[in-house]
N, C-alpha and C. Protein backbone atom coordinates (compact mmCIF):
# COMPACT_ATOMS: atom_id res chain seq x y z
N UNK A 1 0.84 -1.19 0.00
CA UNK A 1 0.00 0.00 0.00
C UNK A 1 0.88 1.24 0.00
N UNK A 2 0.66 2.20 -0.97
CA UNK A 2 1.42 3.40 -1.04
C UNK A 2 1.03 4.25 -0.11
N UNK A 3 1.92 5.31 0.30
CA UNK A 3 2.08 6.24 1.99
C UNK A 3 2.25 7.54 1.25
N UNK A 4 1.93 8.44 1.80
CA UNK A 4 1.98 9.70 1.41
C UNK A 4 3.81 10.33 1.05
N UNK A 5 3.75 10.94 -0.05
CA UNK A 5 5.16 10.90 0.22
C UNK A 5 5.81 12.38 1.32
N UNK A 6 6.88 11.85 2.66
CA UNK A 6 6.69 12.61 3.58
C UNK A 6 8.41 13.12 3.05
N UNK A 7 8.24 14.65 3.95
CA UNK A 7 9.43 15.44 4.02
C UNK A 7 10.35 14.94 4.77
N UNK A 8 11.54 15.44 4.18
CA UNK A 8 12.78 14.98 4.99
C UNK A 8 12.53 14.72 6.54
N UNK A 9 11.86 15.51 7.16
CA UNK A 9 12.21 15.56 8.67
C UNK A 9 10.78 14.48 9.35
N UNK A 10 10.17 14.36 8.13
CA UNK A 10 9.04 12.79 8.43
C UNK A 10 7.78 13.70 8.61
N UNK A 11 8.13 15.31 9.23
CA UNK A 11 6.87 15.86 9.54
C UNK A 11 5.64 15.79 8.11
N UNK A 12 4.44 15.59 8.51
CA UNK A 12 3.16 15.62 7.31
C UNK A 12 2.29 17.17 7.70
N UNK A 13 2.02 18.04 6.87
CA UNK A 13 1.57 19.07 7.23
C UNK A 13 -0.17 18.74 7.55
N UNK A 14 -0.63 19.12 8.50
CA UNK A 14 -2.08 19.27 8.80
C UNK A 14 -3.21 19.26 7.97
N UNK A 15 -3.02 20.05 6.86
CA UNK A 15 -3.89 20.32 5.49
C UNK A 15 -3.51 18.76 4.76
N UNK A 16 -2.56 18.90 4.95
CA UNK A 16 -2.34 17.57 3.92
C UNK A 16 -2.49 15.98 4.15
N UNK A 17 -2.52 15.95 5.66
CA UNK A 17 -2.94 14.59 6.24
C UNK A 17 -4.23 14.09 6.16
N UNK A 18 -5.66 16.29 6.35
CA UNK A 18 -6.63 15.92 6.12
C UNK A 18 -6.75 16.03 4.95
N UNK A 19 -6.54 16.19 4.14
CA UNK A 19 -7.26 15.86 2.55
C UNK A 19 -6.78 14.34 1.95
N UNK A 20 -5.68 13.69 1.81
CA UNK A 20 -5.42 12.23 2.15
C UNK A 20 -6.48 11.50 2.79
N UNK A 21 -7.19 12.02 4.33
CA UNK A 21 -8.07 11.00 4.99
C UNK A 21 -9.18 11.54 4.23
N UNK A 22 -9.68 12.76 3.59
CA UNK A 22 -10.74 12.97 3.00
C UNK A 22 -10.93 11.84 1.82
N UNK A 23 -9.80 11.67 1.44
CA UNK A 23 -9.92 10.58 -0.15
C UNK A 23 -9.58 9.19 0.36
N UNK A 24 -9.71 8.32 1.17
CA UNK A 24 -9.51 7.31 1.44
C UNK A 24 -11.22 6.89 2.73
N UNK A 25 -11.22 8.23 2.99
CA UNK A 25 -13.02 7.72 3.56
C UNK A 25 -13.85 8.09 3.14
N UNK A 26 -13.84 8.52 1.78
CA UNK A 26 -14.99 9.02 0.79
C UNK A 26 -15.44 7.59 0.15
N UNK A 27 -17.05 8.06 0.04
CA UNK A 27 -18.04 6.69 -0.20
C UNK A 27 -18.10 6.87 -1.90
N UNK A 28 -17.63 5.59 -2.72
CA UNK A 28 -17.44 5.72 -4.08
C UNK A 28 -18.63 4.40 -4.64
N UNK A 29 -19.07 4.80 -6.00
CA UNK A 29 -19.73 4.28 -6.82
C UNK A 29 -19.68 2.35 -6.83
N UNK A 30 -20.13 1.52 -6.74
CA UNK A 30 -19.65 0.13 -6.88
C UNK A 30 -19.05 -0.23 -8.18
N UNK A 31 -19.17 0.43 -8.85
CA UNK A 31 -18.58 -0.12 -10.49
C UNK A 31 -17.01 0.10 -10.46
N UNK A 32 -16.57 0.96 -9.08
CA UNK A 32 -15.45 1.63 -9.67
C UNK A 32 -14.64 1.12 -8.29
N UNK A 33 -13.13 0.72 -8.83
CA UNK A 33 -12.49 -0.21 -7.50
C UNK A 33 -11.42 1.64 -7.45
N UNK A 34 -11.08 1.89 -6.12
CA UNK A 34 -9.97 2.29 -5.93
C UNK A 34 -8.69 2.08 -5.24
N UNK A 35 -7.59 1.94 -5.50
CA UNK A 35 -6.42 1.58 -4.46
C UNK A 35 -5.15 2.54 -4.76
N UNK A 36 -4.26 2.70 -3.86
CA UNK A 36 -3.20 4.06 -3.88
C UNK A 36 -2.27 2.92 -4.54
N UNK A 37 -1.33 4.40 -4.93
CA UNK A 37 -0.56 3.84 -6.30
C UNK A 37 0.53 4.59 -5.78
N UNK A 38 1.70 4.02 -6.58
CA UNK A 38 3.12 5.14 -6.32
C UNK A 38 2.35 6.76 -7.05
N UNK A 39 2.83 7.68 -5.90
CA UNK A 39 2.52 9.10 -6.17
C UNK A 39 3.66 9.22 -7.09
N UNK A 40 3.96 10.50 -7.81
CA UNK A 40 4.90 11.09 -8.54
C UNK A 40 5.86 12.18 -7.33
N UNK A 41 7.24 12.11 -7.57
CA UNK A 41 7.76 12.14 -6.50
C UNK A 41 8.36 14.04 -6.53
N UNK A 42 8.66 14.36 -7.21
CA UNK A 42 9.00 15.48 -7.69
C UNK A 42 8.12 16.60 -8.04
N UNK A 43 7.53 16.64 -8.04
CA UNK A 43 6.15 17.68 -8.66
C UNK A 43 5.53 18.59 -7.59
N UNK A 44 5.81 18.21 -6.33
CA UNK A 44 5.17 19.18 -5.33
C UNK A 44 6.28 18.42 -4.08
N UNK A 45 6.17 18.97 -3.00
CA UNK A 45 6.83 18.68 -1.24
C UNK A 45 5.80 17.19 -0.77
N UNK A 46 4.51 17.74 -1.43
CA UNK A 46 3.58 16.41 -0.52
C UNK A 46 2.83 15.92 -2.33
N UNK A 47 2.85 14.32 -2.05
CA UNK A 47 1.83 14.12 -2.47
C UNK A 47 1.47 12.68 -2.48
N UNK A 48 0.12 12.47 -3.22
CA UNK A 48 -0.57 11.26 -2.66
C UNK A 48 -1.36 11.49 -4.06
N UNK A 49 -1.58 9.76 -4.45
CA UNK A 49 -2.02 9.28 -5.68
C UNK A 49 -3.09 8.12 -5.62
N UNK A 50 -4.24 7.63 -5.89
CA UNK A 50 -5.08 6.66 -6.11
C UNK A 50 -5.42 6.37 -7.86
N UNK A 51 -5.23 5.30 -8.33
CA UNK A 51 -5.77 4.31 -9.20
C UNK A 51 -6.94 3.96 -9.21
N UNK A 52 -7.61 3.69 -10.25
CA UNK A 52 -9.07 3.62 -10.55
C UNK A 52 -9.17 2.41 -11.76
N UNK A 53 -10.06 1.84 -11.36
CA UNK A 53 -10.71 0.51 -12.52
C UNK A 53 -12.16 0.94 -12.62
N UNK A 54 -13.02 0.70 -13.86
CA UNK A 54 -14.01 0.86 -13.72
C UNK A 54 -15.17 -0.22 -14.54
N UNK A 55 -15.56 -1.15 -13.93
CA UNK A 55 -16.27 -2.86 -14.50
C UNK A 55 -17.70 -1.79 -14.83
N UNK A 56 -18.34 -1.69 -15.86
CA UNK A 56 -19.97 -1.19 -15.93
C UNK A 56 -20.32 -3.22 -15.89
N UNK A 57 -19.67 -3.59 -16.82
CA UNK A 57 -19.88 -5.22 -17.22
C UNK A 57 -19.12 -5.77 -15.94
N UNK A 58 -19.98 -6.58 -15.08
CA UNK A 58 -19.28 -7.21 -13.88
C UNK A 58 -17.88 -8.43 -14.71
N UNK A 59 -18.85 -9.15 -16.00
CA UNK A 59 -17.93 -10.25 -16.62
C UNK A 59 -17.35 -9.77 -17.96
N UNK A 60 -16.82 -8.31 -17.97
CA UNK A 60 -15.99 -8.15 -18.45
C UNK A 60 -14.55 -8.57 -18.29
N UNK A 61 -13.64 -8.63 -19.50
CA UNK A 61 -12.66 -9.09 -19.14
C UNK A 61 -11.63 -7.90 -18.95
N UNK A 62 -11.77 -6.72 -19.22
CA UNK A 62 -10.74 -5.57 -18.63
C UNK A 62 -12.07 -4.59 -18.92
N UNK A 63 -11.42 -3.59 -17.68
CA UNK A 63 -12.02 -2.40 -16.91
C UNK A 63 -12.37 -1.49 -18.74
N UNK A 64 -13.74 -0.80 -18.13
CA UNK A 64 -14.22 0.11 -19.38
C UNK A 64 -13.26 1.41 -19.20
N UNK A 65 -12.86 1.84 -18.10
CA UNK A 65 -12.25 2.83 -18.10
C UNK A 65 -11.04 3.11 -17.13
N UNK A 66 -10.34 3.49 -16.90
CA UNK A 66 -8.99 3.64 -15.62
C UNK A 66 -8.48 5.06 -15.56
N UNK A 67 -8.10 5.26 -14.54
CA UNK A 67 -7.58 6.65 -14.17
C UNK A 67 -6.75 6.69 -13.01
N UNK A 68 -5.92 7.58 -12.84
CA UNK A 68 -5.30 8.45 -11.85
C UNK A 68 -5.88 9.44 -11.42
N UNK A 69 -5.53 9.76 -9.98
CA UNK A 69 -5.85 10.92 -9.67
C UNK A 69 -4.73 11.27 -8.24
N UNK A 70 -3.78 12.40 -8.37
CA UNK A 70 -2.50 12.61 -7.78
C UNK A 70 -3.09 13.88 -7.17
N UNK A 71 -2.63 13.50 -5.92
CA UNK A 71 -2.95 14.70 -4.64
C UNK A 71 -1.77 15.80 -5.06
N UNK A 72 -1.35 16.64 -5.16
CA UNK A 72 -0.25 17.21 -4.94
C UNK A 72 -0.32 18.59 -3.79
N UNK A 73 0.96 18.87 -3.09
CA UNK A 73 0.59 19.58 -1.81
C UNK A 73 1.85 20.02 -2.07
N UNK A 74 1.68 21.93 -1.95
CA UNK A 74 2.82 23.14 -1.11
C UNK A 74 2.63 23.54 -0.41
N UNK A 75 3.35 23.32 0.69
CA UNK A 75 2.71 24.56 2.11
C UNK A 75 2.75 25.63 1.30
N UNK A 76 3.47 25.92 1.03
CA UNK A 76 4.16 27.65 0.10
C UNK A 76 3.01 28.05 -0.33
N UNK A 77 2.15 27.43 -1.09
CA UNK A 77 1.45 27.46 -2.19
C UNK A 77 2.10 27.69 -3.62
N UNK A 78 1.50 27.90 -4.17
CA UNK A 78 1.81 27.85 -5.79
C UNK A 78 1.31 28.57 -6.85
N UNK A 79 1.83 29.60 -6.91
CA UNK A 79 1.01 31.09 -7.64
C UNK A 79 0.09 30.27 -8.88
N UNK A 80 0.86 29.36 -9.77
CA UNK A 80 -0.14 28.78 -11.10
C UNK A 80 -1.05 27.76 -10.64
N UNK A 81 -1.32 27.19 -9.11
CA UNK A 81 -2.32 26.74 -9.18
C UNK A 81 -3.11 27.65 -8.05
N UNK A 82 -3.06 28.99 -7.94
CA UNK A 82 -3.97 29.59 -7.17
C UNK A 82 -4.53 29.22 -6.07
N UNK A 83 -3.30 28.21 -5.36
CA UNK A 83 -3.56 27.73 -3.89
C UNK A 83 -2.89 26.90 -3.45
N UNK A 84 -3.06 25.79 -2.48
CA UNK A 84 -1.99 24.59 -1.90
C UNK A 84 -1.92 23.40 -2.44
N UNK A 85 -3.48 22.95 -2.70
CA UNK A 85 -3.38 21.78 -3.07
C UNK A 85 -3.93 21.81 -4.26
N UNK A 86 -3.52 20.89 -5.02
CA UNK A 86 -4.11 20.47 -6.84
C UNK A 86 -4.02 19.16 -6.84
N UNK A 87 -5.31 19.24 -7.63
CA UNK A 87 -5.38 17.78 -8.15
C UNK A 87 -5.16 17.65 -9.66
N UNK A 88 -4.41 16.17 -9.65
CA UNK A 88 -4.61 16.20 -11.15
C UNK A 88 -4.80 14.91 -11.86
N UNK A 89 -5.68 14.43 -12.12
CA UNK A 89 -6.48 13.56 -13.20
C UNK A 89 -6.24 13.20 -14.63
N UNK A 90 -6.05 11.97 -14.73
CA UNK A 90 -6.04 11.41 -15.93
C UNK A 90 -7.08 10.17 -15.99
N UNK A 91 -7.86 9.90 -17.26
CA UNK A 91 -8.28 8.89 -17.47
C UNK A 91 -8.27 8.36 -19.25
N UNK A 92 -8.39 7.27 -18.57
CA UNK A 92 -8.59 6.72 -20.10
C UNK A 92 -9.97 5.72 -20.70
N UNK A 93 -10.52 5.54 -21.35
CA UNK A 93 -11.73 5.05 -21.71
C UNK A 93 -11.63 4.23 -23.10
N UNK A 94 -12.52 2.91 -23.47
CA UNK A 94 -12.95 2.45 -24.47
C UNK A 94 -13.54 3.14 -25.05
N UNK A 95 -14.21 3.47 -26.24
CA UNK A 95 -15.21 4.27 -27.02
C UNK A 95 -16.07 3.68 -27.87
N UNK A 96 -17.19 3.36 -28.76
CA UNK A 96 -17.82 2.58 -29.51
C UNK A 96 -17.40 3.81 -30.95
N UNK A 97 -16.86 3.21 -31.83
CA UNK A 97 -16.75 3.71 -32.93
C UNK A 97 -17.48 5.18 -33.19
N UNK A 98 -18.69 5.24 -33.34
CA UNK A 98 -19.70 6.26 -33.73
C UNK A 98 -19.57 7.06 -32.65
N UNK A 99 -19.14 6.70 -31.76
CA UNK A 99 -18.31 7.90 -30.27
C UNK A 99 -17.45 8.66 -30.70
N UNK A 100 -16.21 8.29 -31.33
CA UNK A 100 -15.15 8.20 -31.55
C UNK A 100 -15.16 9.67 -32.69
N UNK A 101 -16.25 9.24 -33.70
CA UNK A 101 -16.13 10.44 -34.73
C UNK A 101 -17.31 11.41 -34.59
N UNK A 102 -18.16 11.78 -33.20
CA UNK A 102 -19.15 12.05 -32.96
C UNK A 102 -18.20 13.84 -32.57
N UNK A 103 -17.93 14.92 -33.30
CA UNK A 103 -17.42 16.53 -33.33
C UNK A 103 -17.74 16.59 -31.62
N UNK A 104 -18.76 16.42 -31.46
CA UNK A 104 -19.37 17.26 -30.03
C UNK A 104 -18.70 15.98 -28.61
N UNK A 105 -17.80 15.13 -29.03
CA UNK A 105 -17.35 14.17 -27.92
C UNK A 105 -16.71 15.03 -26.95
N UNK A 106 -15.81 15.56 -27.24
CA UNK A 106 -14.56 16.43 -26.58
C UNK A 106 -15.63 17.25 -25.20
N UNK A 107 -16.07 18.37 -26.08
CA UNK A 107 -17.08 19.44 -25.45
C UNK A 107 -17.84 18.49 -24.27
N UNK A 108 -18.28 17.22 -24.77
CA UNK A 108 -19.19 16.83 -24.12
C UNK A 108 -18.35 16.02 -22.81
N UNK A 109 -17.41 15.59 -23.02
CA UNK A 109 -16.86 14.79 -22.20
C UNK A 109 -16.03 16.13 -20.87
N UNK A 110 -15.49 17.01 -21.39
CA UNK A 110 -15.48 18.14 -20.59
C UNK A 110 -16.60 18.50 -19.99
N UNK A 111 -17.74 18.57 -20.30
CA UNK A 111 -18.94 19.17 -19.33
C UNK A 111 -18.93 18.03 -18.41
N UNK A 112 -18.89 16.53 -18.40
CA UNK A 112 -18.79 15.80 -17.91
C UNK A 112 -18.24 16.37 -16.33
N UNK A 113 -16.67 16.59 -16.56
CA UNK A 113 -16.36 16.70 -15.48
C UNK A 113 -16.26 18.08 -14.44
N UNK A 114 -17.53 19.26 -14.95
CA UNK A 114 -17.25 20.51 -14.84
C UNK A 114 -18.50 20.08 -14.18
N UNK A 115 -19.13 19.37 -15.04
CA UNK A 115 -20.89 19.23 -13.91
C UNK A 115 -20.78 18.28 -12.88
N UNK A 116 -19.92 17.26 -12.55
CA UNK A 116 -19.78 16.66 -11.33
C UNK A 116 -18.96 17.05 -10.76
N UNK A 117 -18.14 18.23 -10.84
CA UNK A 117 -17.65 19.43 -9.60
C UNK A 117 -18.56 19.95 -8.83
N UNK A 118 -19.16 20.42 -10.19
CA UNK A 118 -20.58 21.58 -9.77
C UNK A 118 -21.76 20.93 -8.59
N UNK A 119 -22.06 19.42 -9.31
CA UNK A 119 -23.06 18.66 -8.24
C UNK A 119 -22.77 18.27 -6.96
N UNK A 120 -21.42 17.99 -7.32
CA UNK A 120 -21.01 17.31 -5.66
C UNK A 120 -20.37 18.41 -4.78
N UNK A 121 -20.90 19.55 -5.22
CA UNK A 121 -20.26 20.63 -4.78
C UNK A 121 -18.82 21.03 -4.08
N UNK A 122 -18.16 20.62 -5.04
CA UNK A 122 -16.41 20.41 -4.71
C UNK A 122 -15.78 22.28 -5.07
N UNK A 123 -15.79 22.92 -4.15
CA UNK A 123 -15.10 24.01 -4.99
C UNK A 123 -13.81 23.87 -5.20
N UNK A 124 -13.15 25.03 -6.53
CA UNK A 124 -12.35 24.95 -7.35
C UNK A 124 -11.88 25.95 -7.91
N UNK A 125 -10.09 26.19 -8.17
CA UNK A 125 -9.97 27.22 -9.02
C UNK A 125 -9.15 26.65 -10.16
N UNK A 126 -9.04 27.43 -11.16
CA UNK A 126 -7.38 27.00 -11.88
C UNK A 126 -7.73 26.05 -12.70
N UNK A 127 -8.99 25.79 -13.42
CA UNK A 127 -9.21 24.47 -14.11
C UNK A 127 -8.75 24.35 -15.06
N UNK A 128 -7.57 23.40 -15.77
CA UNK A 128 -7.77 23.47 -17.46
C UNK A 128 -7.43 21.85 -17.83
N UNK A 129 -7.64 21.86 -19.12
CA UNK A 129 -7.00 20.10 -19.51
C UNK A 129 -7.18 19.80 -20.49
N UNK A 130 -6.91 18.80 -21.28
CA UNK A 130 -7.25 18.34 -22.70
C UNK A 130 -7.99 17.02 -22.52
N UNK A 131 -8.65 17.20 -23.87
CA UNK A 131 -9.16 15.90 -24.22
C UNK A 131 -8.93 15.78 -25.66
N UNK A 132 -8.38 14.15 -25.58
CA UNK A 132 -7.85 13.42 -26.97
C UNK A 132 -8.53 11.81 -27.08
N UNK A 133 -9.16 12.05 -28.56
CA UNK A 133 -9.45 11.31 -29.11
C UNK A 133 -8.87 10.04 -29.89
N UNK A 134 -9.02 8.77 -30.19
CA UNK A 134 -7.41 8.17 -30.78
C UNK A 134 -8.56 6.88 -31.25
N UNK A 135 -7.77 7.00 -32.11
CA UNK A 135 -8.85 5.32 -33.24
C UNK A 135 -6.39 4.98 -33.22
N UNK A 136 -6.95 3.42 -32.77
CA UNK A 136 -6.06 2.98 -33.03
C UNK A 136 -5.90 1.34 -33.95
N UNK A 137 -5.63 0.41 -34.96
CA UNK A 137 -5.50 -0.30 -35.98
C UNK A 137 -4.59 -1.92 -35.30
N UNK A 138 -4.41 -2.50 -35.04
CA UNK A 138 -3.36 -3.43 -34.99
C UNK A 138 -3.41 -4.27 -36.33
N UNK A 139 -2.00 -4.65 -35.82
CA UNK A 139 -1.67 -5.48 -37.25
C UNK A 139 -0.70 -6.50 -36.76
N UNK A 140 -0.51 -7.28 -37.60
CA UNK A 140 0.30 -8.81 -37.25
C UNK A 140 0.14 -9.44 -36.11
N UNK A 141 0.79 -9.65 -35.02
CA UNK A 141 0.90 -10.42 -34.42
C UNK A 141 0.52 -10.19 -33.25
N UNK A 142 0.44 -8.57 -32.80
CA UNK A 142 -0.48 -7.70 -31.68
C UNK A 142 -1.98 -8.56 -31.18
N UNK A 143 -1.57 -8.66 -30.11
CA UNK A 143 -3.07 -9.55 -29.51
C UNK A 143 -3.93 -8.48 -29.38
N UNK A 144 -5.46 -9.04 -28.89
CA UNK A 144 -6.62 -7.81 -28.82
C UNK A 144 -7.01 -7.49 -29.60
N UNK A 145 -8.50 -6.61 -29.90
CA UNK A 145 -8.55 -6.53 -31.03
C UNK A 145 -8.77 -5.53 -32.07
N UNK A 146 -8.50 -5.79 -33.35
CA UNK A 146 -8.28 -5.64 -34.51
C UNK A 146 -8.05 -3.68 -34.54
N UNK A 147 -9.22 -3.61 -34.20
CA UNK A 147 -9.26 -1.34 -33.85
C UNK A 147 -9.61 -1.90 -32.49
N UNK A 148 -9.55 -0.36 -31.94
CA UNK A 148 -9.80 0.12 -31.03
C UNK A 148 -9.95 1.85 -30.99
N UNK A 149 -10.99 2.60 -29.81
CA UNK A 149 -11.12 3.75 -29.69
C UNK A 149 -11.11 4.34 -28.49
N UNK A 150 -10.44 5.60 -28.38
CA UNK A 150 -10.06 5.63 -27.14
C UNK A 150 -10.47 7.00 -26.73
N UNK A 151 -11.11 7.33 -25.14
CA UNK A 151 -10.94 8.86 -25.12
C UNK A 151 -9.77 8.95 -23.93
N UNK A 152 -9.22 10.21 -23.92
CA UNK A 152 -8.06 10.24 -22.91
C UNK A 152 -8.08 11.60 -22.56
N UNK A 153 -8.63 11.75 -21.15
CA UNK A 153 -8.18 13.23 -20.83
C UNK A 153 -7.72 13.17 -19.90
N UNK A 154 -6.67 14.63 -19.49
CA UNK A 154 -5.91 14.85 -18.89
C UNK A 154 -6.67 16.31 -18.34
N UNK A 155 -6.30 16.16 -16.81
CA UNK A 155 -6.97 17.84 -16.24
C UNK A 155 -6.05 17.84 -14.87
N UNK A 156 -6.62 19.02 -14.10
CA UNK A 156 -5.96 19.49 -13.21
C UNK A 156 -6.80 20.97 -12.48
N UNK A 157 -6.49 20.75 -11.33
CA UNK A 157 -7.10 22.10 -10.58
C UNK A 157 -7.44 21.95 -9.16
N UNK A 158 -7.31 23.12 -8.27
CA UNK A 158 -7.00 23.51 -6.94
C UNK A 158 -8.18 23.51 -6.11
N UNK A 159 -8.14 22.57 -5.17
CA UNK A 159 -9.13 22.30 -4.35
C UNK A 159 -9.40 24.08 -3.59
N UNK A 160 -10.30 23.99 -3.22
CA UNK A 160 -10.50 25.23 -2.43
C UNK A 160 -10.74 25.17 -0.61
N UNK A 161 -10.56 23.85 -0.23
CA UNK A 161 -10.37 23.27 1.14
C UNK A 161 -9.63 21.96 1.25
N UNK A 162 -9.76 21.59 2.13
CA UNK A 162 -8.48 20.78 2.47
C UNK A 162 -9.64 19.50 2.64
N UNK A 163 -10.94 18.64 2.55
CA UNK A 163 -12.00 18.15 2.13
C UNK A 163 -12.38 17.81 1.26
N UNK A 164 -11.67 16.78 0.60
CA UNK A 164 -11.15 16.64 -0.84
C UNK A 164 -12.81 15.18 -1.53
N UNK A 165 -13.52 14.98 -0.48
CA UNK A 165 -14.17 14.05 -0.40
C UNK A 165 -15.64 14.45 -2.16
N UNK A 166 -15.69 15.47 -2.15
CA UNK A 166 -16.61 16.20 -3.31
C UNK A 166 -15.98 16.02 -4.60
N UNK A 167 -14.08 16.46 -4.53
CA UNK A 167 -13.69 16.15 -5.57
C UNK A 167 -13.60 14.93 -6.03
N UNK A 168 -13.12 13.57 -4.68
CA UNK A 168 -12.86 12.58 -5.30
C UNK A 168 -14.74 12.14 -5.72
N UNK A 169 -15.46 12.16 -5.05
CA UNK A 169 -17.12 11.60 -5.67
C UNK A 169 -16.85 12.32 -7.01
N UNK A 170 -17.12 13.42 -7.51
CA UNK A 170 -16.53 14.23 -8.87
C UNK A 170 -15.93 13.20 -10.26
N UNK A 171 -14.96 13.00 -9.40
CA UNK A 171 -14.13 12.16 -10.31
C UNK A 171 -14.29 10.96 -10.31
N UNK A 172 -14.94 10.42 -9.68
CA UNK A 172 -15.49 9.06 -9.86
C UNK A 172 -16.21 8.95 -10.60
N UNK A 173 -17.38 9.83 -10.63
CA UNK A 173 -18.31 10.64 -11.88
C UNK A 173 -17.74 10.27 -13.13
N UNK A 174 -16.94 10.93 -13.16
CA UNK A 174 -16.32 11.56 -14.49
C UNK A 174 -16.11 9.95 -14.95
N UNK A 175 -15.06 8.97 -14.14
CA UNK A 175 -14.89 8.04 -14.75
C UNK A 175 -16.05 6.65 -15.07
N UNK A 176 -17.58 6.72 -14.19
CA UNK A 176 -18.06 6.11 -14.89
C UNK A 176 -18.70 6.57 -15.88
N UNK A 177 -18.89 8.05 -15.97
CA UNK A 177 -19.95 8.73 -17.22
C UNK A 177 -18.76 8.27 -18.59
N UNK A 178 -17.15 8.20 -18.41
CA UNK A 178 -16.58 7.99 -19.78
C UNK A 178 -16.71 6.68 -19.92
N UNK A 179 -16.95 5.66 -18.58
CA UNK A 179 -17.33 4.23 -19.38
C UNK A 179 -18.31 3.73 -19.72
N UNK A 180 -19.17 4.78 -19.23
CA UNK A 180 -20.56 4.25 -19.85
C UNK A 180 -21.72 3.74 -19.08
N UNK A 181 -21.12 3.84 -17.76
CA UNK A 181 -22.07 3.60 -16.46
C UNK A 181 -23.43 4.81 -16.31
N UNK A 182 -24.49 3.86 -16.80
CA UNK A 182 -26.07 4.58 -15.70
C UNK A 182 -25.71 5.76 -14.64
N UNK A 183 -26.77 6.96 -14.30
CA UNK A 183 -25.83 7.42 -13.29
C UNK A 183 -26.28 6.46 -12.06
N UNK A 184 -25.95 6.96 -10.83
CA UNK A 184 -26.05 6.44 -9.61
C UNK A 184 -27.68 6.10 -9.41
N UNK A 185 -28.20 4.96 -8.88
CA UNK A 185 -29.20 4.67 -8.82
C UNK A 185 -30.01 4.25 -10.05
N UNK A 186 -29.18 4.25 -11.26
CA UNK A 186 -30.27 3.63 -12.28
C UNK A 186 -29.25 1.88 -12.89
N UNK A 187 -29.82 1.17 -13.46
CA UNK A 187 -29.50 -0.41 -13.34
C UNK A 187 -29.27 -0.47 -15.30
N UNK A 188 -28.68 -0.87 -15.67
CA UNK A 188 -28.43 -1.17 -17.04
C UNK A 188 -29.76 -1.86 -17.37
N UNK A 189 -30.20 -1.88 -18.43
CA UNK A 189 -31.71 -2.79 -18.93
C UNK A 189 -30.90 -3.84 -19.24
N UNK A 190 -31.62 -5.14 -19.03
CA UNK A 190 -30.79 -6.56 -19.77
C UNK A 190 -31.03 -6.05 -21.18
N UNK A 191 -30.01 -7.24 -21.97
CA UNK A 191 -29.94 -7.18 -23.14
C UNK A 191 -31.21 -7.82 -23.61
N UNK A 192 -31.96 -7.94 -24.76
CA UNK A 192 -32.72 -8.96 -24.65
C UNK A 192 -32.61 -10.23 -25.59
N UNK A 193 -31.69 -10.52 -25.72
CA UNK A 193 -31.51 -11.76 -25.99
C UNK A 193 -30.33 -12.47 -25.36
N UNK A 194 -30.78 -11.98 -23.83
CA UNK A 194 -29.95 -13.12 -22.66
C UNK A 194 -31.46 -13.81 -22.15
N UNK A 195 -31.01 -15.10 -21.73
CA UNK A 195 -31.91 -15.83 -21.36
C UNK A 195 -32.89 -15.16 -19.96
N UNK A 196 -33.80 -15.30 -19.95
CA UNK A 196 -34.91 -14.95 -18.35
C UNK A 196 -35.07 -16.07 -17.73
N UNK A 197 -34.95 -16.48 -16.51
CA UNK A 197 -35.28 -17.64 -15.34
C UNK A 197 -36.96 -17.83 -15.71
């Protein structure tokens, strides 16, 4: 299990111990597993990282979607992220073809994660990020299959308390709305041509 990464003298700053316990006792979606990962070691004094899988299909054979999400912490603060702590997010997603070449994906997959800030009422400054689209081909001897489509965004931005529990629900959001998960409380319809008891 990965540990926060601590300063030379072992001390953990106050802000930063609670936003760590904010993201490890925050109540998350069932589709979506989380576990801490090596943080990135250089990028800030403090930080702390969790990994994400996301099953919509329980008997799928790999996750619809995966992500990072890296605590990073300055006492100092940090004039370009307009405060102490930032988060920063990556995910990646399957796509169904007609996703893939659909103009309005990008736009749409950004509102995605601007409206589950907004709902779970996580405040925020400093937002920006990309989103990339990718049709990828194999050939020869490459296992898996044949195409594939992918969305991949990358973001970032400054918590506005040290209660990080809004952002991580947020981003849990974000990663089942890119795999394709119902929201919370609604059940996939069976297919109908799986068998009924």
């Amino acid at each position: 299990m990965s540990s926060p990464q601590m300063s030379s003298d072992g001390g953990v700053p106050e802000e930063f111990r609670t936003a760590v316990a904010s993201l490890n006792s925050a109540i998350i979606r069932p589709e979506v597993t989380l576990e801490p990962i090596r943080a990135p070691q250089r990028l800030a004094p403090y930080s702390y990282a969790l990994g994400a899988e996301v099953f919509v299909d329980p008997d799928a054979e790999a996750p619809e979607a995966t992500g990072r999400l890296v605590l990073l912490h300055d006492p100092e603060g940090h004039e370009a992220w307009d405060g102490s702590l930032r988060l920063v997010s990556y995910l990646s997603a399957s796509i169904e073809p007609e996703m893939a070449t659909d103009p309005a994906l990008s736009d749409a997959s950004w509102t995605w994660l601007t409206d589950a800030l907004e709902q779970a009422g996580a405040e925020y400054t400093a937002l920006g990020g990309t989103v990339t689209k990718t049709a990828s081909q194999r050939y020869g001897d490459l296992s898996g299959p044949e195409a594939t489509n992918d969305l991949e965004m990358r973001a970032s931005w400054t918590a506005r308390t040290a209660d990080l529990s809004g952002h991580l629900s947020a981003w849990v959001d974000l990663l089942a709305s890119a795999a394709g998960a119902p929201p919370p409380g609604v059940s996939l319809i069976a297919r109908r041509d799986q068998p009924t008891a």
